[in-house]
C-alpha atoms as a PDB file:
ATOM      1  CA  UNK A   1       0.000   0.000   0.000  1.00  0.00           C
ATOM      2  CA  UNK A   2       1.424   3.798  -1.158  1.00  0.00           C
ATOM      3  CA  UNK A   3       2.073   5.780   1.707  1.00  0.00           C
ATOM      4  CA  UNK A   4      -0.595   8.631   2.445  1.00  0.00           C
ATOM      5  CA  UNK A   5       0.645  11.344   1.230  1.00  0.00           C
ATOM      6  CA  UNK A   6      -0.720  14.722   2.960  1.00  0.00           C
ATOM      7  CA  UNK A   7      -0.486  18.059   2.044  1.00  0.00           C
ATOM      8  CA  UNK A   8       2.825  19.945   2.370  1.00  0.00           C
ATOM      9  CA  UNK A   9       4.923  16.255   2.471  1.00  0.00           C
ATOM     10  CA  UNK A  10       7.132  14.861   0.313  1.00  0.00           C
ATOM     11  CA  UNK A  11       7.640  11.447  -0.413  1.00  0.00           C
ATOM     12  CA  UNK A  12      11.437  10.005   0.202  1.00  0.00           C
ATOM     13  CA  UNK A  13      11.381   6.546  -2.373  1.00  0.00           C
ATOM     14  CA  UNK A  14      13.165   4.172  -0.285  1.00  0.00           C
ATOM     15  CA  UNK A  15      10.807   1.747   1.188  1.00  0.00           C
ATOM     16  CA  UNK A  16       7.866   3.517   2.854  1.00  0.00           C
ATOM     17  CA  UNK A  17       9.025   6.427   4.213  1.00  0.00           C
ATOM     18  CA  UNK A  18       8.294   9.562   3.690  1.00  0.00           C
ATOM     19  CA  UNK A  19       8.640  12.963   5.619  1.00  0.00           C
ATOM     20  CA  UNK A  20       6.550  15.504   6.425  1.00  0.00           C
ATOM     21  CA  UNK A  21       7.252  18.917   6.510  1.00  0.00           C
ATOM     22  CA  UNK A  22       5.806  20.910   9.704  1.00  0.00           C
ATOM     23  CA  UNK A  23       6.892  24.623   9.957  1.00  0.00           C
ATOM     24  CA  UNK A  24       9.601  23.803   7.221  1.00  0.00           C
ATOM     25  CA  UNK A  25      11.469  21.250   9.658  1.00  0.00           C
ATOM     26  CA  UNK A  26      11.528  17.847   8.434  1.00  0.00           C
ATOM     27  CA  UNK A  27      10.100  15.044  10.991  1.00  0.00           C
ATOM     28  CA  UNK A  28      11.301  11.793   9.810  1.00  0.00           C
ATOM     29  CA  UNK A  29       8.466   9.603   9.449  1.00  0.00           C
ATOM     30  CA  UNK A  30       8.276   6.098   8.591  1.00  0.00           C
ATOM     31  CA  UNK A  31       4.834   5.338   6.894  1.00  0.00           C
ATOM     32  CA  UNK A  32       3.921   1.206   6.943  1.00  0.00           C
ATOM     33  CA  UNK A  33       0.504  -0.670   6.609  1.00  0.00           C
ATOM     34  CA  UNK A  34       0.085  -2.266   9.899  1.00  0.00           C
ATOM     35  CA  UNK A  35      -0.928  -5.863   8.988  1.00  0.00           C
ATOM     36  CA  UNK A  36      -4.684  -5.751   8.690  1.00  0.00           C
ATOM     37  CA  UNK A  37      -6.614  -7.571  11.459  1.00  0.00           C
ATOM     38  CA  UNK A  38      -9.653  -9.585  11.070  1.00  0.00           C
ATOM     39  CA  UNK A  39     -13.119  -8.090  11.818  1.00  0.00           C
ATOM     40  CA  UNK A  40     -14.344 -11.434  12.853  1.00  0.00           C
ATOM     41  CA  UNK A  41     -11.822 -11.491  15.985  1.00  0.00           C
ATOM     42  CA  UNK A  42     -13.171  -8.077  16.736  1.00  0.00           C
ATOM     43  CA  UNK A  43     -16.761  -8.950  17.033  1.00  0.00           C
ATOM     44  CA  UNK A  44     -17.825  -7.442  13.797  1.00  0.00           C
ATOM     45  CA  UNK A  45     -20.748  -8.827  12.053  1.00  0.00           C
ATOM     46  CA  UNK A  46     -20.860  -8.168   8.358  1.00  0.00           C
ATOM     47  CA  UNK A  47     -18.983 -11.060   7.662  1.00  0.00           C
ATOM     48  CA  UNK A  48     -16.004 -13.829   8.383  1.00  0.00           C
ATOM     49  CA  UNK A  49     -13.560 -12.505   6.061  1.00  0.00           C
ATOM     50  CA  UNK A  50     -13.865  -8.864   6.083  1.00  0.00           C
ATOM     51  CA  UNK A  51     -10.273  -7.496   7.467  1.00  0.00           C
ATOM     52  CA  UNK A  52      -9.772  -3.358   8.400  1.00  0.00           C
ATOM     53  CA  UNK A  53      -6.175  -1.862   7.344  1.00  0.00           C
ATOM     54  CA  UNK A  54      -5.166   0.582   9.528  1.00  0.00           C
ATOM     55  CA  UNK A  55      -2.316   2.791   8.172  1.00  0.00           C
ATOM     56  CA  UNK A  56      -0.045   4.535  10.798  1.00  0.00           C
ATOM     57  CA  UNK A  57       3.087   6.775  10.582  1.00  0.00           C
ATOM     58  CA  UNK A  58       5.941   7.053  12.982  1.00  0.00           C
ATOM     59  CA  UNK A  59       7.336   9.799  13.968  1.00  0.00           C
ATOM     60  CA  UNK A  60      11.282   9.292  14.879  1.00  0.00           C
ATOM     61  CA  UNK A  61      12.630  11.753  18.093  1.00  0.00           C
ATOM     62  CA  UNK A  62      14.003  14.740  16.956  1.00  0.00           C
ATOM     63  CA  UNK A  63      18.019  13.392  17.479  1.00  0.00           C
ATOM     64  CA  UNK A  64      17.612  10.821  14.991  1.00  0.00           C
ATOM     65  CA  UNK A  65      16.511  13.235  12.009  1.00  0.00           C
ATOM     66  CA  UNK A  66      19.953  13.592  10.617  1.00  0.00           C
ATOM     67  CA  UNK A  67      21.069   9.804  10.871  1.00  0.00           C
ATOM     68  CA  UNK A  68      22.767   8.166   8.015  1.00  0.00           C
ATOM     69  CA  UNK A  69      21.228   4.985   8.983  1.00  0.00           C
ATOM     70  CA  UNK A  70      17.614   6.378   9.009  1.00  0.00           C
ATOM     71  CA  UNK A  71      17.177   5.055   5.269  1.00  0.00           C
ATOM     72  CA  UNK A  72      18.333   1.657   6.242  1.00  0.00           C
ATOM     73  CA  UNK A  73      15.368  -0.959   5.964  1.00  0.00           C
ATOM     74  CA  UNK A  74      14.449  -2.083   9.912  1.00  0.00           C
ATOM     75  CA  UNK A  75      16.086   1.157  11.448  1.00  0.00           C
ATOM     76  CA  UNK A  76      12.496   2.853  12.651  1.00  0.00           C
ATOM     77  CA  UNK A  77      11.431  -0.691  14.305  1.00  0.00           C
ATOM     78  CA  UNK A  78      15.361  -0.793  15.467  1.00  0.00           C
ATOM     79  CA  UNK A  79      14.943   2.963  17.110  1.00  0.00           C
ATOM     80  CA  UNK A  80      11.429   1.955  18.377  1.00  0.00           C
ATOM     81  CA  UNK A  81      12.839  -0.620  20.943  1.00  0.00           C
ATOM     82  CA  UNK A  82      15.843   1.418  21.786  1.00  0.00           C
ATOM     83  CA  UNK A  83      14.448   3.244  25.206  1.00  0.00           C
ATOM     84  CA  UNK A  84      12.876   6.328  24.230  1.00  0.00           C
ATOM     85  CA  UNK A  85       9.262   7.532  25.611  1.00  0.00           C
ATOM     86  CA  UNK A  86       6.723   6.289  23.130  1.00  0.00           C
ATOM     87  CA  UNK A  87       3.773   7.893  22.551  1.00  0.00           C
ATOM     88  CA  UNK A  88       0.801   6.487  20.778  1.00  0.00           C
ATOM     89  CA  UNK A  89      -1.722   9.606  19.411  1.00  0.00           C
ATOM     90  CA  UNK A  90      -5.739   9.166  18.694  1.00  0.00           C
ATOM     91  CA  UNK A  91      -6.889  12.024  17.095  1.00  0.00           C
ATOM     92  CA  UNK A  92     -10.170  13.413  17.573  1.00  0.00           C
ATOM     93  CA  UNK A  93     -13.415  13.061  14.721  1.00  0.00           C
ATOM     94  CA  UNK A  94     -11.900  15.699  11.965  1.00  0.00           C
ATOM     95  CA  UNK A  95      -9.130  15.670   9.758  1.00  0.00           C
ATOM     96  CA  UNK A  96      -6.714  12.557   9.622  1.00  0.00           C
ATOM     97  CA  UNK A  97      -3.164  12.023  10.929  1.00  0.00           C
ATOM     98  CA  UNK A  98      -1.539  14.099   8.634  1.00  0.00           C
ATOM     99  CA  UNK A  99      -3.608  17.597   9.693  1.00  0.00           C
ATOM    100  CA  UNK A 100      -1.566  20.789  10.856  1.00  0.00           C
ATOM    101  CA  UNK A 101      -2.437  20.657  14.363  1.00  0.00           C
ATOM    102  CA  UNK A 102      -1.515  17.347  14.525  1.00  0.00           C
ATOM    103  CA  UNK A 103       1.883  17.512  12.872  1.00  0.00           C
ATOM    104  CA  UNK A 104       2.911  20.380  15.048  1.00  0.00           C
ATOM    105  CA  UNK A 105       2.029  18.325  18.258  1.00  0.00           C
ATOM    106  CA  UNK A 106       3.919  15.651  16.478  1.00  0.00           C
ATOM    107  CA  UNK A 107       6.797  17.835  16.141  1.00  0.00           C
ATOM    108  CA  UNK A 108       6.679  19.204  19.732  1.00  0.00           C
ATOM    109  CA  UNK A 109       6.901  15.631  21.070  1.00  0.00           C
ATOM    110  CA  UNK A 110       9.424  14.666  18.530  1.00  0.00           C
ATOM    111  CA  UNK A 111      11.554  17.479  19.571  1.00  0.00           C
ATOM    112  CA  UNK A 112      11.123  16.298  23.294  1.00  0.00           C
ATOM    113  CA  UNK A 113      12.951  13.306  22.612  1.00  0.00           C
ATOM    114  CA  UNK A 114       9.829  10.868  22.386  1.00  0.00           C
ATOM    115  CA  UNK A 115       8.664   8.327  19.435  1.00  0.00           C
ATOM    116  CA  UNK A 116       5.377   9.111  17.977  1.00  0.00           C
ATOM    117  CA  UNK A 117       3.354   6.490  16.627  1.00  0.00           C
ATOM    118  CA  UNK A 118      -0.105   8.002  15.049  1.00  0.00           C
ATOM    119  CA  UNK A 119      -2.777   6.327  13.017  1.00  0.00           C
ATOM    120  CA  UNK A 120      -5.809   6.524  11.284  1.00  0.00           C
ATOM    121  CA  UNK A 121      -9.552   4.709  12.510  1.00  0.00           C
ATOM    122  CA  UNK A 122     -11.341   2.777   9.790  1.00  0.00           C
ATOM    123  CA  UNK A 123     -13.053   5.499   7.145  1.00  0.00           C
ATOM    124  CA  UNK A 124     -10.349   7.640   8.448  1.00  0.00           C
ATOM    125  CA  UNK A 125      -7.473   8.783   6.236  1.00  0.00           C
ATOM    126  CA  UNK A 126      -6.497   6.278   3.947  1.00  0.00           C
ATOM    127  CA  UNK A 127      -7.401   3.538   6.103  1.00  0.00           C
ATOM    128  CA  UNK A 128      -9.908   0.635   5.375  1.00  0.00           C
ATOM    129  CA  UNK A 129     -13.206   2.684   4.445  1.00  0.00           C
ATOM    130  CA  UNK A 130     -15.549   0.912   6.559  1.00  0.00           C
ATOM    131  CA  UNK A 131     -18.196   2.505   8.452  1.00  0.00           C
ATOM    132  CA  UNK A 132     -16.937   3.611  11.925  1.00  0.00           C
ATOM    133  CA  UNK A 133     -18.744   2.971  15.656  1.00  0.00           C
ATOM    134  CA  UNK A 134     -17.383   3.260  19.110  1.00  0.00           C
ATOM    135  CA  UNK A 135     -16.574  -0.137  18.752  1.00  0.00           C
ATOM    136  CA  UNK A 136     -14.771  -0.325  15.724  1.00  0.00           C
ATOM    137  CA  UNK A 137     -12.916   3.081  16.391  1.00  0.00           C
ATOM    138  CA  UNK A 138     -11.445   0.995  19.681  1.00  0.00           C
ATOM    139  CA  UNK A 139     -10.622  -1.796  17.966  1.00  0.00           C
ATOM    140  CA  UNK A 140      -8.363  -0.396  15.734  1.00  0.00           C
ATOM    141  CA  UNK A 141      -6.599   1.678  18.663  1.00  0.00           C
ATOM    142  CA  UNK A 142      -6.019  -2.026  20.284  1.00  0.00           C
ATOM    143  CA  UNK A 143      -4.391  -3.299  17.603  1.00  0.00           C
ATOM    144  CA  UNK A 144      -2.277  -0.422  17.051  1.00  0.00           C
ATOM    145  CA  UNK A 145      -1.297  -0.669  21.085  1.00  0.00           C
ATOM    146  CA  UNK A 146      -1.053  -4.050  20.580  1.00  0.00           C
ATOM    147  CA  UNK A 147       1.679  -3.684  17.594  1.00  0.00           C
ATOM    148  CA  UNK A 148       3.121  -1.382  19.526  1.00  0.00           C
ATOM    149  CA  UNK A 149       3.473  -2.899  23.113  1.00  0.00           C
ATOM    150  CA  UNK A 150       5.102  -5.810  21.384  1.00  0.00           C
ATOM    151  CA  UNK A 151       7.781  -3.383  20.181  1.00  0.00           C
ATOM    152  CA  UNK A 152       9.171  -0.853  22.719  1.00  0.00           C
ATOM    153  CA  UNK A 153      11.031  -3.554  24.673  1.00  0.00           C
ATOM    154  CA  UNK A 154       9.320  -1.950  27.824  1.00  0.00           C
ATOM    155  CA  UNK A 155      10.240   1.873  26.761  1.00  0.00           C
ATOM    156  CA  UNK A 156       8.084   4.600  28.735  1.00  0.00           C
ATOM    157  CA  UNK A 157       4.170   4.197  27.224  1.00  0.00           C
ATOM    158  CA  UNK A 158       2.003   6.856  26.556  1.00  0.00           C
ATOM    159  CA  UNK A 159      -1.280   6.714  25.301  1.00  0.00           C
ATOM    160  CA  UNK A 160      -2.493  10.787  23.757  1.00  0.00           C
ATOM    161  CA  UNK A 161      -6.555  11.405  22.954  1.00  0.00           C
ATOM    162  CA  UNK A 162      -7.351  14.365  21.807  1.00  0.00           C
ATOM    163  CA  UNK A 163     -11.460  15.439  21.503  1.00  0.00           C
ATOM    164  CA  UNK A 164     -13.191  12.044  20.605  1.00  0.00           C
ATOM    165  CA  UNK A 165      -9.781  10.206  20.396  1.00  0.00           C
ATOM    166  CA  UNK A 166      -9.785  11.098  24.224  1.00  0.00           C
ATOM    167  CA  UNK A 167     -12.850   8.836  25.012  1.00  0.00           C
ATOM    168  CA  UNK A 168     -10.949   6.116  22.742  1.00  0.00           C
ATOM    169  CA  UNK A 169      -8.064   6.003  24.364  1.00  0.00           C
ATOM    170  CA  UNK A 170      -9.800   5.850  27.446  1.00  0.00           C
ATOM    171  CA  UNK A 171     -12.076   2.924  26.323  1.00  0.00           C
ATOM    172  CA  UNK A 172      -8.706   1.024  24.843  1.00  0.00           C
ATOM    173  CA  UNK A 173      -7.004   1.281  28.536  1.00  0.00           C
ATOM    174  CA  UNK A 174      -9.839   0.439  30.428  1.00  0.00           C
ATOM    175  CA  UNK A 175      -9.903  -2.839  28.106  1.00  0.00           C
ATOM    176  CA  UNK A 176      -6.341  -3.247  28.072  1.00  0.00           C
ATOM    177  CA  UNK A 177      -6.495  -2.776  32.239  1.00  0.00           C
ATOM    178  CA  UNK A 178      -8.452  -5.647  32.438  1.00  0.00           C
ATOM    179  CA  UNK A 179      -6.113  -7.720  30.735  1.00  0.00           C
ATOM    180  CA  UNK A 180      -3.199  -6.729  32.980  1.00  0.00           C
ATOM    181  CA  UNK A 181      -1.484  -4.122  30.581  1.00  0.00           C
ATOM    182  CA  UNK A 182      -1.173  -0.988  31.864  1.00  0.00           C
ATOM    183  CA  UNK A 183       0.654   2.002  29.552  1.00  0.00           C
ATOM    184  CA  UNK A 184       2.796   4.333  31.931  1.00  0.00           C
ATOM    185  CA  UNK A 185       0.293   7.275  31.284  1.00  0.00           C
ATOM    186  CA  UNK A 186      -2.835   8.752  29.472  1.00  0.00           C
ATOM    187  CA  UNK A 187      -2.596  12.522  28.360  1.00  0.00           C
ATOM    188  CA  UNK A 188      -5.914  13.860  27.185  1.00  0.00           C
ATOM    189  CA  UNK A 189      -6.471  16.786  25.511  1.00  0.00           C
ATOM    190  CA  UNK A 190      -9.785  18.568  25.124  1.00  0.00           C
ATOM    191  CA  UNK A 191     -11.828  15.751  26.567  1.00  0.00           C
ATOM    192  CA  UNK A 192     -15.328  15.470  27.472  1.00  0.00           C
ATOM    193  CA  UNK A 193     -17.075  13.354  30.299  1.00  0.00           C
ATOM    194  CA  UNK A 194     -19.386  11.281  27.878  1.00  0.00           C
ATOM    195  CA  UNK A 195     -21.304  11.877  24.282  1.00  0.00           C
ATOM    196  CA  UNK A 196     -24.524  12.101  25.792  1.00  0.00           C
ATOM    197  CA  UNK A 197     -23.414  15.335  27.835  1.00  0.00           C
ATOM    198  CA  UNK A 198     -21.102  16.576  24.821  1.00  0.00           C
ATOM    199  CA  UNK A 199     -24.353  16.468  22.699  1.00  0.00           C
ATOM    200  CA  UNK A 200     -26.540  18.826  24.932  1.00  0.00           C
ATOM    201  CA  UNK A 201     -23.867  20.920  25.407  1.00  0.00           C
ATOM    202  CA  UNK A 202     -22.607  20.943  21.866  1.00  0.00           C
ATOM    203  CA  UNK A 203     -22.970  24.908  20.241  1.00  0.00           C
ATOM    204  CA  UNK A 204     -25.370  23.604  17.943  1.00  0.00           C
ATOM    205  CA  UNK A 205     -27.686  21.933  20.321  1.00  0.00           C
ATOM    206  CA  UNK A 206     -28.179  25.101  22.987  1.00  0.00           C
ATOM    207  CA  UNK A 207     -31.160  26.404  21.235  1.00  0.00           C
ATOM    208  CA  UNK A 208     -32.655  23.286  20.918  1.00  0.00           C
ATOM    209  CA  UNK A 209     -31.983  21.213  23.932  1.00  0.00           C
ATOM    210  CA  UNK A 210     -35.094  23.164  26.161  1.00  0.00           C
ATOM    211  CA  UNK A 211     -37.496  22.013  23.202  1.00  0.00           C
ATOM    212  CA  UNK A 212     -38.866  18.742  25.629  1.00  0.00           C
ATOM    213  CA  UNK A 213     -38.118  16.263  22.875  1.00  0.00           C
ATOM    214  CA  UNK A 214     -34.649  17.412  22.565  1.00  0.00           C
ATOM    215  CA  UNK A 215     -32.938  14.578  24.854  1.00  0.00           C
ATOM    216  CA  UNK A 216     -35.384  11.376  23.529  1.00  0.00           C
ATOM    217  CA  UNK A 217     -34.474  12.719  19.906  1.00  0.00           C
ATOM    218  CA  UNK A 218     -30.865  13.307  20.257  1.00  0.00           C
ATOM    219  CA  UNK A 219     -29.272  12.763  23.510  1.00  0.00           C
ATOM    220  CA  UNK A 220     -30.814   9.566  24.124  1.00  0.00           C
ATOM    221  CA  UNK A 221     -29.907   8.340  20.685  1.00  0.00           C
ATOM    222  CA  UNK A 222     -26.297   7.559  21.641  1.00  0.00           C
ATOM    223  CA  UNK A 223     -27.236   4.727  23.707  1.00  0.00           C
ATOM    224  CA  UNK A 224     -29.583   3.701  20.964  1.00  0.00           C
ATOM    225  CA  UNK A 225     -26.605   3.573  17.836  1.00  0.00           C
ATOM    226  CA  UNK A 226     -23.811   2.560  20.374  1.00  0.00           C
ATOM    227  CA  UNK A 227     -22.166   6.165  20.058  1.00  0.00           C
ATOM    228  CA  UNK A 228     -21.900   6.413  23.861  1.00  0.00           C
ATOM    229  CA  UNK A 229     -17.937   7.461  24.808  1.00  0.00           C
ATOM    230  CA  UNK A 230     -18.444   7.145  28.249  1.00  0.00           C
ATOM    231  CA  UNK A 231     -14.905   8.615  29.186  1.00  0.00           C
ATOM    232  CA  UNK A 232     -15.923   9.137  33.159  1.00  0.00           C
ATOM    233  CA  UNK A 233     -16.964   5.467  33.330  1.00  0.00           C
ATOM    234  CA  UNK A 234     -13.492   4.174  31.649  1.00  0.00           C
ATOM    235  CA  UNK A 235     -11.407   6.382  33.510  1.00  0.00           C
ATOM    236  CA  UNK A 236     -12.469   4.781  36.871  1.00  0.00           C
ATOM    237  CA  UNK A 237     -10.514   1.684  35.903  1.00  0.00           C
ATOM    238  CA  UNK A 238      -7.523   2.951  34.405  1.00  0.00           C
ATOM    239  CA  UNK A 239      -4.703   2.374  36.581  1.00  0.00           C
ATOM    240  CA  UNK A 240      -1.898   4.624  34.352  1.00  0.00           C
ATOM    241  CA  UNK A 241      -1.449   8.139  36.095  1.00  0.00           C
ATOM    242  CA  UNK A 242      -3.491  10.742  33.692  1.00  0.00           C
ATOM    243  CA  UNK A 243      -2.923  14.293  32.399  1.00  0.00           C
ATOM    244  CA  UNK A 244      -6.269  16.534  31.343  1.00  0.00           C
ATOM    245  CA  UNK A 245      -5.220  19.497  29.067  1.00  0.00           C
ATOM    246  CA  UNK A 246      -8.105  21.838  28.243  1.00  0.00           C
ATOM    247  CA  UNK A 247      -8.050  25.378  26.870  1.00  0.00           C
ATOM    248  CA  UNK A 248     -11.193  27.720  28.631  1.00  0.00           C
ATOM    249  CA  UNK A 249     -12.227  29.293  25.359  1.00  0.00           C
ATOM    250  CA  UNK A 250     -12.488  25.635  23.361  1.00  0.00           C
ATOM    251  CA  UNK A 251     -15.954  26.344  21.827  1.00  0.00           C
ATOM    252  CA  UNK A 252     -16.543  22.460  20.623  1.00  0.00           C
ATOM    253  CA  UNK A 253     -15.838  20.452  23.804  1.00  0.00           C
ATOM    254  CA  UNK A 254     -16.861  22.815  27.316  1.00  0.00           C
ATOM    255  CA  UNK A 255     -14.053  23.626  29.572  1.00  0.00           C
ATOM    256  CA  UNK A 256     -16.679  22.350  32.245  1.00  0.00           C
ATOM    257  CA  UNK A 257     -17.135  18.913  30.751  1.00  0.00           C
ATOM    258  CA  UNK A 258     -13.472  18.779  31.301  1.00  0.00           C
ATOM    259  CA  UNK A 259     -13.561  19.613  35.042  1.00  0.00           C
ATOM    260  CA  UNK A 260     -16.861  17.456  35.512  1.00  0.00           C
ATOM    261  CA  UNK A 261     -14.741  14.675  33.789  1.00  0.00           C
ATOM    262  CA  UNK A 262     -11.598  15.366  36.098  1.00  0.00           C
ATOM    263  CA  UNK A 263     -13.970  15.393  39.471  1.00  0.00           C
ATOM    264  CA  UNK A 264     -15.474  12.462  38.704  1.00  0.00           C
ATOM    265  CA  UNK A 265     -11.959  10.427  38.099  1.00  0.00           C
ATOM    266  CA  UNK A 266     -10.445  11.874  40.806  1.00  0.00           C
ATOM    267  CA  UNK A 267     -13.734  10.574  43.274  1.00  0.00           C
ATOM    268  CA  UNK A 268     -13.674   7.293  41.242  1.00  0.00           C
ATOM    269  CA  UNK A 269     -10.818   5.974  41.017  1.00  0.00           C
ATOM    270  CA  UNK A 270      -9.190   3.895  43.343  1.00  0.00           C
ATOM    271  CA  UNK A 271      -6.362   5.633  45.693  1.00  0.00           C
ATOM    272  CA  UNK A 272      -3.900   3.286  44.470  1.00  0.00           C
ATOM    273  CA  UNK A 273      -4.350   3.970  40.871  1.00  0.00           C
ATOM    274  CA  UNK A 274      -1.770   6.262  38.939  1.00  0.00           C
ATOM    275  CA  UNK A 275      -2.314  10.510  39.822  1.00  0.00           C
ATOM    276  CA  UNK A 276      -4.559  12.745  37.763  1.00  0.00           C
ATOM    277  CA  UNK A 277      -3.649  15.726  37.011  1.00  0.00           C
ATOM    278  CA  UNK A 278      -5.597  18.884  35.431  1.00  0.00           C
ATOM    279  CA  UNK A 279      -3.894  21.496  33.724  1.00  0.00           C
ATOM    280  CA  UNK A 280      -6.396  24.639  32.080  1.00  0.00           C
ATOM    281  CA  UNK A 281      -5.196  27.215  29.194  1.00  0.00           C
ATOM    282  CA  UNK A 282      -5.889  30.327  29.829  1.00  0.00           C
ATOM    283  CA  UNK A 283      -8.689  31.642  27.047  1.00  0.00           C
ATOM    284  CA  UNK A 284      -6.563  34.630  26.621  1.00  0.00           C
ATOM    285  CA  UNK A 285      -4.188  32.763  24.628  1.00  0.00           C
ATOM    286  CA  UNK A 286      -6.394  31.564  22.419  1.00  0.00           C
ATOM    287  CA  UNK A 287      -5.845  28.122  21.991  1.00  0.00           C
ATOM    288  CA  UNK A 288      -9.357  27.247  21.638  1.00  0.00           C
ATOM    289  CA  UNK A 289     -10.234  23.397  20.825  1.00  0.00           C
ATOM    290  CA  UNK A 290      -6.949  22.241  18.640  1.00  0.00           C
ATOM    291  CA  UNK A 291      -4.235  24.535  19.299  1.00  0.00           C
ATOM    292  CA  UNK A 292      -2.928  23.799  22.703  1.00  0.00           C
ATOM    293  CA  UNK A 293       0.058  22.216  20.848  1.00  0.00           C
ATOM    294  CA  UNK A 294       1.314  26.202  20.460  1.00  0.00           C
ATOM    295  CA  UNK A 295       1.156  26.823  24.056  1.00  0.00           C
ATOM    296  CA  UNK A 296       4.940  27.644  25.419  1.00  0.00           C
ATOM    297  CA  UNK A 297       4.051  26.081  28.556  1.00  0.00           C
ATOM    298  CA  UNK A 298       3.024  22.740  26.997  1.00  0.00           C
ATOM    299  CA  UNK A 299       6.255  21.110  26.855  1.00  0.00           C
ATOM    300  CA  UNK A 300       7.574  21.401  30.185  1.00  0.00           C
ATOM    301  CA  UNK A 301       3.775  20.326  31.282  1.00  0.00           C
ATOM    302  CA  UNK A 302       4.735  17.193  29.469  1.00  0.00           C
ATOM    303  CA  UNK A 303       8.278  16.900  30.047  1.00  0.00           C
ATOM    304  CA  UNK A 304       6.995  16.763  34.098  1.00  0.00           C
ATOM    305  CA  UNK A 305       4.165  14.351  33.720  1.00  0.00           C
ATOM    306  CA  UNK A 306       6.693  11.681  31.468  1.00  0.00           C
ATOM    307  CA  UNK A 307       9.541  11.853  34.159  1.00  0.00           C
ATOM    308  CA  UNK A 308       6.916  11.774  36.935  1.00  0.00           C
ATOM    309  CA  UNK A 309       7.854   8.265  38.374  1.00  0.00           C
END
């Protein structure tokens, strides 16, 4: 399979990589199919031999970028296992991978020192295009934790959500908690509580949602089409310490859904379980619902919660 290609990249022909350009600084970037897993084993119904391919790209740290050896087949998997924090990004319900908020975050944590591993959901990108649902969506985030786990070697593991990708990440953990594997942290950036209280608080849905029919039309409808993203129940059994980024003028996801989602973990969870930790943007700066990755104060907030033991 090409490598996906996004705008403002060029494409490096050896192999599959490719790099992308972010704020005319090259991020090496190795681009590979991940071997495509079968729906069956994932509960999926439409039939036995359906498979989803999930394409993700790695990001290399930032002191690897001039290497000699970085065209050498094996040397991403090579640097993968060698140590360095890994951090596996889920990006929220617009865009792909490959959009500018997301490569500058990329570069930010590349420039920290830290692998990046990102990916694209099913219908996402140039991924399988097969009709997405909360379960699906989660799926493909296990197998991509799953390829991954079996690679670092027992590096530092973070898991990164941002908007919707932060109730997928939390869903993955919670299923990967009950199987004994427990990444070293969850960062989550612009999260909400759960869809059902995203929905009536959603811009869109203010005028509406006094109307009486407003919850048993839309609200209530997540349940219904399995759509709920219940981040506040998943959180509860995460045992990884957690980081909550939210900027007070994000007009998609609330500020308060953030702090209702924080509240609840924090009373939740289990005083043995990993710290949470809540860190607000000031409005002032503007960072709104995707650009927290511009904040100057965002990589030391990081660079604490990673060497946090």
């Amino acid at each position: 399979m090409k490598p996906y290609q996004p705008s403002g990249s060029r494409y490096v022909d050896s192999g599959m990589m490719f790099q992308i350009l972010a704020n005319h600084v090259p991020i090496s970037v190795s681009c590979l199919s991940l071997p495509a897993h079968p729906a069956s084993l994932l509960g999926i119904k439409r039939g036995l031999f359906l498979t989803i391919a999930i394409l993700k790209g790695h990001v290399l740290p930032s002191k690897y970028h001039n290497s000699s050896e970085i065209e050498e087949e094996g040397f991403f998997l090579t640097a993968l296992g060698s140590g360095d924090p890994v951090v596996v990004y889920m990006h929220g319900n617009s865009g792909s991978r490959a959009s500018t908020h997301r490569i500058e975050l990329y570069q930010l944590l590349s420039n920290l020192g830290y692998h990046v591993i990102a990916f694209d959901y099913r219908s996402y990108g140039d991924s399988t295009n097969e009709s997405p649902s909360e379960q699906g969506v989660v799926s493909d985030s296990l197998f991509v934790l799953s390829w991954t786990v079996e690679r670092v070697k027992g590096a530092p593991l973070f898991v990164w959500g941002h908007s919707l990708g932060t109730s997928v990440s939390s869903h993955s953990l919670d299923i990967l908690s009950q199987k004994g594997l427990h990444p070293t942290g969850l960062i989550l950036e612009a999260p909400f509580n759960n869809m059902r209280d995203e929905i009536r608080e959603h811009p869109l849905a203010r005028v509406f949602r006094f109307l009486p029919w407003f919850d048993f039309c839309f609200a209530d409808s997540v349940g219904e089409n399995n759509l709920l993203f219940e981040t506040d129940k998943h959180l509860r059994n995460i045992r990884s310490r957690v980081l909550i980024l939210h900027a007070e003028d994000d007009k998609i996801i609330p500020f308060k859904l953030a702090k209702k989602l924080y509240e609840s973990t924090v009373q939740g969870r289990s005083p043995h379980f990993g710290k949470v930790k809540f860190v607000k943007f000031e409005g002032k700066w503007g960072h709104g619902h995707k650009w927290i990755c511009r904040s100057p104060d965002l990589p030391n907030v990081i660079r604490q919660f990673v060497a946090e033991d």
